[in-house]
PDB file of N, CA and C in Angstrom:
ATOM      1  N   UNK A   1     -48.733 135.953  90.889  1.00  0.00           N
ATOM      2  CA  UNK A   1     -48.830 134.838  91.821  1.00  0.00           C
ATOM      3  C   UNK A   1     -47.557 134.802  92.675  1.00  0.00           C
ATOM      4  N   UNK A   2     -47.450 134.560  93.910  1.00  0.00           N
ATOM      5  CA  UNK A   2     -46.817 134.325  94.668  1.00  0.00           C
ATOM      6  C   UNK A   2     -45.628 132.834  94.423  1.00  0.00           C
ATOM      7  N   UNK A   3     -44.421 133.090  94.561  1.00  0.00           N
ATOM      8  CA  UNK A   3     -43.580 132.516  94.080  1.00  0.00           C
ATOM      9  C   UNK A   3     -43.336 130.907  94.852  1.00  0.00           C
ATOM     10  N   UNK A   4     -43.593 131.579  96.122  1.00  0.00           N
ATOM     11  CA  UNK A   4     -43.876 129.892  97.142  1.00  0.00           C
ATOM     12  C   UNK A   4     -44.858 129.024  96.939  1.00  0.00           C
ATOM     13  N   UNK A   5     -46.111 129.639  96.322  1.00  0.00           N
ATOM     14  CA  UNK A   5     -47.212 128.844  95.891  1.00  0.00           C
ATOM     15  C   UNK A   5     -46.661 128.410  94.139  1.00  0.00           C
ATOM     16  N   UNK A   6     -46.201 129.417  93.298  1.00  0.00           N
ATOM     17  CA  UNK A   6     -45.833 128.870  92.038  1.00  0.00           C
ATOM     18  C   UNK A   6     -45.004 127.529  91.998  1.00  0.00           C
ATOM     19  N   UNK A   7     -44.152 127.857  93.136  1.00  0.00           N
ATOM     20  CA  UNK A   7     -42.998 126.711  93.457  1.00  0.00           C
ATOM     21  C   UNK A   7     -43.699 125.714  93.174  1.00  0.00           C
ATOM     22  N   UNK A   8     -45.008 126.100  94.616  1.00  0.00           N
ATOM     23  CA  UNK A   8     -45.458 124.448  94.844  1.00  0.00           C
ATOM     24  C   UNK A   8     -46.289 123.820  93.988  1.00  0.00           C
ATOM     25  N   UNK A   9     -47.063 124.591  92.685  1.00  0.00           N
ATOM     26  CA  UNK A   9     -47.689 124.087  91.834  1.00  0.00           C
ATOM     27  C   UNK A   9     -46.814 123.304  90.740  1.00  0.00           C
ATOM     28  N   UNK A  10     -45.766 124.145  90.820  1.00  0.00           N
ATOM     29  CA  UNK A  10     -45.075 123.402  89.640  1.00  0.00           C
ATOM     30  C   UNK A  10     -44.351 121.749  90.207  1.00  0.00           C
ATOM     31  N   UNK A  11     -43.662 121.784  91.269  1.00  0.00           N
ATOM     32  CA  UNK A  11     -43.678 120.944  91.841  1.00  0.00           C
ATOM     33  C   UNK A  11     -44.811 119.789  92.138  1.00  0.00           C
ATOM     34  N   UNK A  12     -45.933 119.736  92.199  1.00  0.00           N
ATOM     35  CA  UNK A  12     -47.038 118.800  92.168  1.00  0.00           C
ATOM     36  C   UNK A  12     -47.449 118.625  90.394  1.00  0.00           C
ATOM     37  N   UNK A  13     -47.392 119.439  89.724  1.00  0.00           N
ATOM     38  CA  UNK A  13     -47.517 119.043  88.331  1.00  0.00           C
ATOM     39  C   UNK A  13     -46.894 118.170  87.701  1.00  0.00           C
ATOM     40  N   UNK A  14     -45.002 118.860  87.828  1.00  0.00           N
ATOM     41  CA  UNK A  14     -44.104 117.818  87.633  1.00  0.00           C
ATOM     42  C   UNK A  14     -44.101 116.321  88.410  1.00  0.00           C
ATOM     43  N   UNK A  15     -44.624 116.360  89.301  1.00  0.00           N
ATOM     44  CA  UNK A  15     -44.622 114.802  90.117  1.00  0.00           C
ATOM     45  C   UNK A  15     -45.845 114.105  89.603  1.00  0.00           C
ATOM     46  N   UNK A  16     -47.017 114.949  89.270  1.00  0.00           N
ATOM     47  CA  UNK A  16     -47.885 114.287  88.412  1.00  0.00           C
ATOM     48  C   UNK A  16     -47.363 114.085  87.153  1.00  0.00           C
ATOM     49  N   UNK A  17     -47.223 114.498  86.870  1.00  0.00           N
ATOM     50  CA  UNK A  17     -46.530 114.152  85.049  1.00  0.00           C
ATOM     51  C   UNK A  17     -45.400 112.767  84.898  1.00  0.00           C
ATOM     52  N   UNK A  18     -44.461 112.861  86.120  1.00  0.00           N
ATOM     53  CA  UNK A  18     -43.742 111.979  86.351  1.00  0.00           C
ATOM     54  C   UNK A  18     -44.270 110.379  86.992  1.00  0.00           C
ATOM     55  N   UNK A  19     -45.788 110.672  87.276  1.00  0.00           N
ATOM     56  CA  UNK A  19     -46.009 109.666  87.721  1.00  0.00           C
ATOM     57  C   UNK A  19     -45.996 109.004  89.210  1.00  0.00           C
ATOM     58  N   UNK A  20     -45.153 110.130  90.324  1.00  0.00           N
ATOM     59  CA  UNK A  20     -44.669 109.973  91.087  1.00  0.00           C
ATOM     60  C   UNK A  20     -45.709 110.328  92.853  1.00  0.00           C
ATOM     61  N   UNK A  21     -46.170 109.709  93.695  1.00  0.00           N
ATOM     62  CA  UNK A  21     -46.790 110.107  94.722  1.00  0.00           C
ATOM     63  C   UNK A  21     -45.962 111.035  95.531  1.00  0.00           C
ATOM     64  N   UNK A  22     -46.184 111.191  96.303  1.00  0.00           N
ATOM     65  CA  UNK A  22     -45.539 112.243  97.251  1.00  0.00           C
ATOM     66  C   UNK A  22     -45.048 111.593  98.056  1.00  0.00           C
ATOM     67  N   UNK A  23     -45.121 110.874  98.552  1.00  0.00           N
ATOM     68  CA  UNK A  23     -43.836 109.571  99.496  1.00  0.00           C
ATOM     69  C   UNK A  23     -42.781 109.316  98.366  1.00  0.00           C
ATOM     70  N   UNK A  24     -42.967 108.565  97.293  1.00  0.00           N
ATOM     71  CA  UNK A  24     -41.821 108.594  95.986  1.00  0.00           C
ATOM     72  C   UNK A  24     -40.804 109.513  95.970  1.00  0.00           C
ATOM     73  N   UNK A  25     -41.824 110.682  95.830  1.00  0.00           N
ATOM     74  CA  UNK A  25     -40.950 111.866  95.077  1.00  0.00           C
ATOM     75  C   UNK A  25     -40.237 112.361  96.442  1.00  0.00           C
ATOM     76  N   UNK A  26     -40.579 112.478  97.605  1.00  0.00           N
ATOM     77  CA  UNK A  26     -39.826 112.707  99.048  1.00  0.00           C
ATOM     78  C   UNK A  26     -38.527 111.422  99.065  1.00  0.00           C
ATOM     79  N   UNK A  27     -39.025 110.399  99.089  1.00  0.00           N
ATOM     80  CA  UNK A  27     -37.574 109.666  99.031  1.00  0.00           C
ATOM     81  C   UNK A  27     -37.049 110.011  98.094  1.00  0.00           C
ATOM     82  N   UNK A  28     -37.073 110.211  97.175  1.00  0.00           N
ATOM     83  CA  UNK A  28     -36.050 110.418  96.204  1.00  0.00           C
ATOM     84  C   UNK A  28     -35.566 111.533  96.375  1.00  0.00           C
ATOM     85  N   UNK A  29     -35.909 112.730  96.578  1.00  0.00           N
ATOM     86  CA  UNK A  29     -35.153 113.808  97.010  1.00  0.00           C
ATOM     87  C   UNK A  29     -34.502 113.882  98.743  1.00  0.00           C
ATOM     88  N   UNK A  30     -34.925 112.916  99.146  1.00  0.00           N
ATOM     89  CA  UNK A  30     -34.240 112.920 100.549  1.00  0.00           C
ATOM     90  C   UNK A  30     -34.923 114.080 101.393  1.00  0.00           C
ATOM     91  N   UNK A  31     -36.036 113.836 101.678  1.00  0.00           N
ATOM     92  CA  UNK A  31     -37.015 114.869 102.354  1.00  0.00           C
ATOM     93  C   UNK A  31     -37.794 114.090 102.687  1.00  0.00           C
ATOM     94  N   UNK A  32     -38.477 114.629 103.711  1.00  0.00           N
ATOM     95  CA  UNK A  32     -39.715 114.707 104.546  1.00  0.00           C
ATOM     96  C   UNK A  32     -41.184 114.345 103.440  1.00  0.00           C
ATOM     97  N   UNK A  33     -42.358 113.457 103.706  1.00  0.00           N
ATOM     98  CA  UNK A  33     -43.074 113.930 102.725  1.00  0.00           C
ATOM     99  C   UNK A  33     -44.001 114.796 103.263  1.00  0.00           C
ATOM    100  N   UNK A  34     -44.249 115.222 104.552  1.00  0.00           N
ATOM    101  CA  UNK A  34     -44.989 115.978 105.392  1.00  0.00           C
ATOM    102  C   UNK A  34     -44.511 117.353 104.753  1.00  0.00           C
ATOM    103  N   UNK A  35     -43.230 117.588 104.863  1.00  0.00           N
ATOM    104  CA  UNK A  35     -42.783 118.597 103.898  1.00  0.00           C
ATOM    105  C   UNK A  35     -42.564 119.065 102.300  1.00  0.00           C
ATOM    106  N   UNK A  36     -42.353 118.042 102.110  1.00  0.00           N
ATOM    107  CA  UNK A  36     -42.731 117.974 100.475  1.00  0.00           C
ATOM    108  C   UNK A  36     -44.611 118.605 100.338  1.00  0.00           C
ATOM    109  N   UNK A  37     -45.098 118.112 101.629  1.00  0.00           N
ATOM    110  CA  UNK A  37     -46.333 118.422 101.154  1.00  0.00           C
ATOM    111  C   UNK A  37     -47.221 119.685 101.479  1.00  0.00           C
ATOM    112  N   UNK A  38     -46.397 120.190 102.372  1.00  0.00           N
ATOM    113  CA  UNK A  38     -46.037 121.745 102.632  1.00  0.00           C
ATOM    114  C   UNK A  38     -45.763 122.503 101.496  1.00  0.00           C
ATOM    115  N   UNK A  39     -44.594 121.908 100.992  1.00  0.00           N
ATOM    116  CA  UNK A  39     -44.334 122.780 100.062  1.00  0.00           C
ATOM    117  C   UNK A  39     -45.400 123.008  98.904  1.00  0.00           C
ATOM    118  N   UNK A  40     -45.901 121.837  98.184  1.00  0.00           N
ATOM    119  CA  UNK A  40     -46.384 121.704  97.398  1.00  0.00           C
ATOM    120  C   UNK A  40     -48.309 122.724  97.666  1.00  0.00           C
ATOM    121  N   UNK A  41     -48.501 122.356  98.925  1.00  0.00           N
ATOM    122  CA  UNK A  41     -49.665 123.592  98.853  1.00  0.00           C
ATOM    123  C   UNK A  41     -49.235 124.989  99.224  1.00  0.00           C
ATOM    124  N   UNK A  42     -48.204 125.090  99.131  1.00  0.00           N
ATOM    125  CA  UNK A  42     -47.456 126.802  99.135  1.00  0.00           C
ATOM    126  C   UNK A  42     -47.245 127.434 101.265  1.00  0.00           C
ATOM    127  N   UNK A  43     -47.408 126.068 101.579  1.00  0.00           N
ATOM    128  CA  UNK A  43     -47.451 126.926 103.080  1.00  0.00           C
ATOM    129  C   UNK A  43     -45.981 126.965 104.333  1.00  0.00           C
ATOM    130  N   UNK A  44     -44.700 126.512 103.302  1.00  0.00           N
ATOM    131  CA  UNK A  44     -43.738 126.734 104.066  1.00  0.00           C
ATOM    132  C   UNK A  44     -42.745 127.119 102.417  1.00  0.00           C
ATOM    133  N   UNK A  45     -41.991 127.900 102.654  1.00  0.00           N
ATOM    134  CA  UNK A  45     -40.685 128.768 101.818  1.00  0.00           C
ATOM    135  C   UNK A  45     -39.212 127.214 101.611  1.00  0.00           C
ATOM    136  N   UNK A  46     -39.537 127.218 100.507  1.00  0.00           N
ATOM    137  CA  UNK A  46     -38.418 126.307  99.815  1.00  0.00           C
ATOM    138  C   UNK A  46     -36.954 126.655 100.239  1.00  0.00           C
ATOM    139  N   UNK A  47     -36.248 125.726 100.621  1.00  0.00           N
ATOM    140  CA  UNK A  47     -34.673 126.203 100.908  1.00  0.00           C
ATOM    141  C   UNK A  47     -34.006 126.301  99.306  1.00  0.00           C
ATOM    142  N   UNK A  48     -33.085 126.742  99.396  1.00  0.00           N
ATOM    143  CA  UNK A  48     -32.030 126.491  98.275  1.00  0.00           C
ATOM    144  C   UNK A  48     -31.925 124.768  98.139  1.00  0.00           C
ATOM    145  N   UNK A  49     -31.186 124.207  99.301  1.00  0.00           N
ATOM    146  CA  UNK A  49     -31.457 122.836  98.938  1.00  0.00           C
ATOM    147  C   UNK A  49     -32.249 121.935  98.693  1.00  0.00           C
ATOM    148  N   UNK A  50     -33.945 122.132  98.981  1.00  0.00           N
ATOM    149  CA  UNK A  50     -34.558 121.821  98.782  1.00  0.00           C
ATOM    150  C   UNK A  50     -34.964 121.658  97.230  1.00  0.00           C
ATOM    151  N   UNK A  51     -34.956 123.164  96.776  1.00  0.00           N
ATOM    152  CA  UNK A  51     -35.049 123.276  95.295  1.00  0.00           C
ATOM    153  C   UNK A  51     -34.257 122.151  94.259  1.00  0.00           C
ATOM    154  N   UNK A  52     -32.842 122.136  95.047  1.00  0.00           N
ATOM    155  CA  UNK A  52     -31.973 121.246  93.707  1.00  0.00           C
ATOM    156  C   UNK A  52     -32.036 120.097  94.384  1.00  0.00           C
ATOM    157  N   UNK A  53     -32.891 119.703  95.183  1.00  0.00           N
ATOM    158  CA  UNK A  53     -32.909 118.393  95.328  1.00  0.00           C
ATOM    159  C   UNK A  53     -33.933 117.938  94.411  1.00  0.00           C
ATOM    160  N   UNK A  54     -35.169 118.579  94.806  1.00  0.00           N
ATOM    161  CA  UNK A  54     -36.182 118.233  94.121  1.00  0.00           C
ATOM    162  C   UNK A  54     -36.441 118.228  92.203  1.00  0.00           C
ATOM    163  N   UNK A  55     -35.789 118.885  92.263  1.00  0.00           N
ATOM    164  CA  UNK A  55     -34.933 119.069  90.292  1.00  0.00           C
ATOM    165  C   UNK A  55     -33.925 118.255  90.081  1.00  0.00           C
ATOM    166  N   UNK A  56     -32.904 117.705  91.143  1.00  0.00           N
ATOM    167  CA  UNK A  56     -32.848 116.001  90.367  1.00  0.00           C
ATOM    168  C   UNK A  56     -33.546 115.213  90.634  1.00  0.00           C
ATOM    169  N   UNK A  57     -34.387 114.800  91.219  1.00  0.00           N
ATOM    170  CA  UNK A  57     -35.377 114.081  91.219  1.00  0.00           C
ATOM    171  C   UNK A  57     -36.404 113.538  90.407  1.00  0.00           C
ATOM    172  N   UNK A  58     -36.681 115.112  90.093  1.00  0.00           N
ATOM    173  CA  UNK A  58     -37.582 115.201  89.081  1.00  0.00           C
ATOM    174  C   UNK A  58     -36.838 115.214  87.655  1.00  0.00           C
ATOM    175  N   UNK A  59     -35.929 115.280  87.634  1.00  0.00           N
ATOM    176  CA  UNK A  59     -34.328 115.165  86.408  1.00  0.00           C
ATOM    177  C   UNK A  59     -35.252 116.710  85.360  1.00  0.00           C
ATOM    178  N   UNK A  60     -35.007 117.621  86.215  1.00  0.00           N
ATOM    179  CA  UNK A  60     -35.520 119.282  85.093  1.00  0.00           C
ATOM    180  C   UNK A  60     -34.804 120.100  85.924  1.00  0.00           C
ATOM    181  N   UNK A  61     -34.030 121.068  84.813  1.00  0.00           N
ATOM    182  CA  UNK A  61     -33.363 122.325  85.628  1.00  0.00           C
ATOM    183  C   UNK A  61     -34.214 122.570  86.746  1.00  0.00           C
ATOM    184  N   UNK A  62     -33.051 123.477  88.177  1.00  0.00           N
ATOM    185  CA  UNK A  62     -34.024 123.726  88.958  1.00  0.00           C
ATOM    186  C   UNK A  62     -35.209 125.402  88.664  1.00  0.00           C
ATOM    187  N   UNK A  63     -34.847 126.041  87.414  1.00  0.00           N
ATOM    188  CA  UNK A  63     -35.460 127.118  87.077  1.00  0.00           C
ATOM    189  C   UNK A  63     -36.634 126.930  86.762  1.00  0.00           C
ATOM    190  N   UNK A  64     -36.728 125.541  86.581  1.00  0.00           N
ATOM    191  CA  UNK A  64     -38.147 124.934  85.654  1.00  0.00           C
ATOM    192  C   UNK A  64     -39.381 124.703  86.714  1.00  0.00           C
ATOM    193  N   UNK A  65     -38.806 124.445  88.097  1.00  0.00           N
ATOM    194  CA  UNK A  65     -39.369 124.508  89.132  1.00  0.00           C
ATOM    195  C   UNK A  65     -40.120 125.925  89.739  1.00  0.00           C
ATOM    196  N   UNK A  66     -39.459 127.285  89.076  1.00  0.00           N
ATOM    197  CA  UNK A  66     -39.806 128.220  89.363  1.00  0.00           C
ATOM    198  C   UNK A  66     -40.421 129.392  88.748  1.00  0.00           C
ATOM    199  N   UNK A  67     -40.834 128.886  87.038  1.00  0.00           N
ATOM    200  CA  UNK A  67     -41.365 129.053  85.963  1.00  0.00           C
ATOM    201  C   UNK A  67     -42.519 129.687  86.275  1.00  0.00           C
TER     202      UNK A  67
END
């Protein structure tokens, strides 16, 4: 599987698990949720900062994001 789409699955799992909508989980990482929601169906490439934003957010290493 493709690593931009793995990203983004794991990323929508963890925000489900957490409880969290996609406006939530965008403010809290200080992002876009238009982009958050990009990411999450695999159709734009995660920055570096993006990644460790979204892994404190979600309070899980950011490796766990890329599992």
């Amino acid at each position: 599987m493709d690593i931009v789409i793995r990203f983004g699955k794991n990323v929508r799992a963890l925000r489900d698990a957490a409880g969290l909508s996609q406006e939530e989980l965008a403010f809290q990482a200080g992002m876009k949720r238009s982009y958050l929601s990009d990411l999450e169906r695999g159709t734009r490439n995660p920055t570096v900062r993006a990644l460790g934003r979204l892994a404190i957010a979600l309070n899980v290493p950011p490796s766990k994001l890329l599992e």
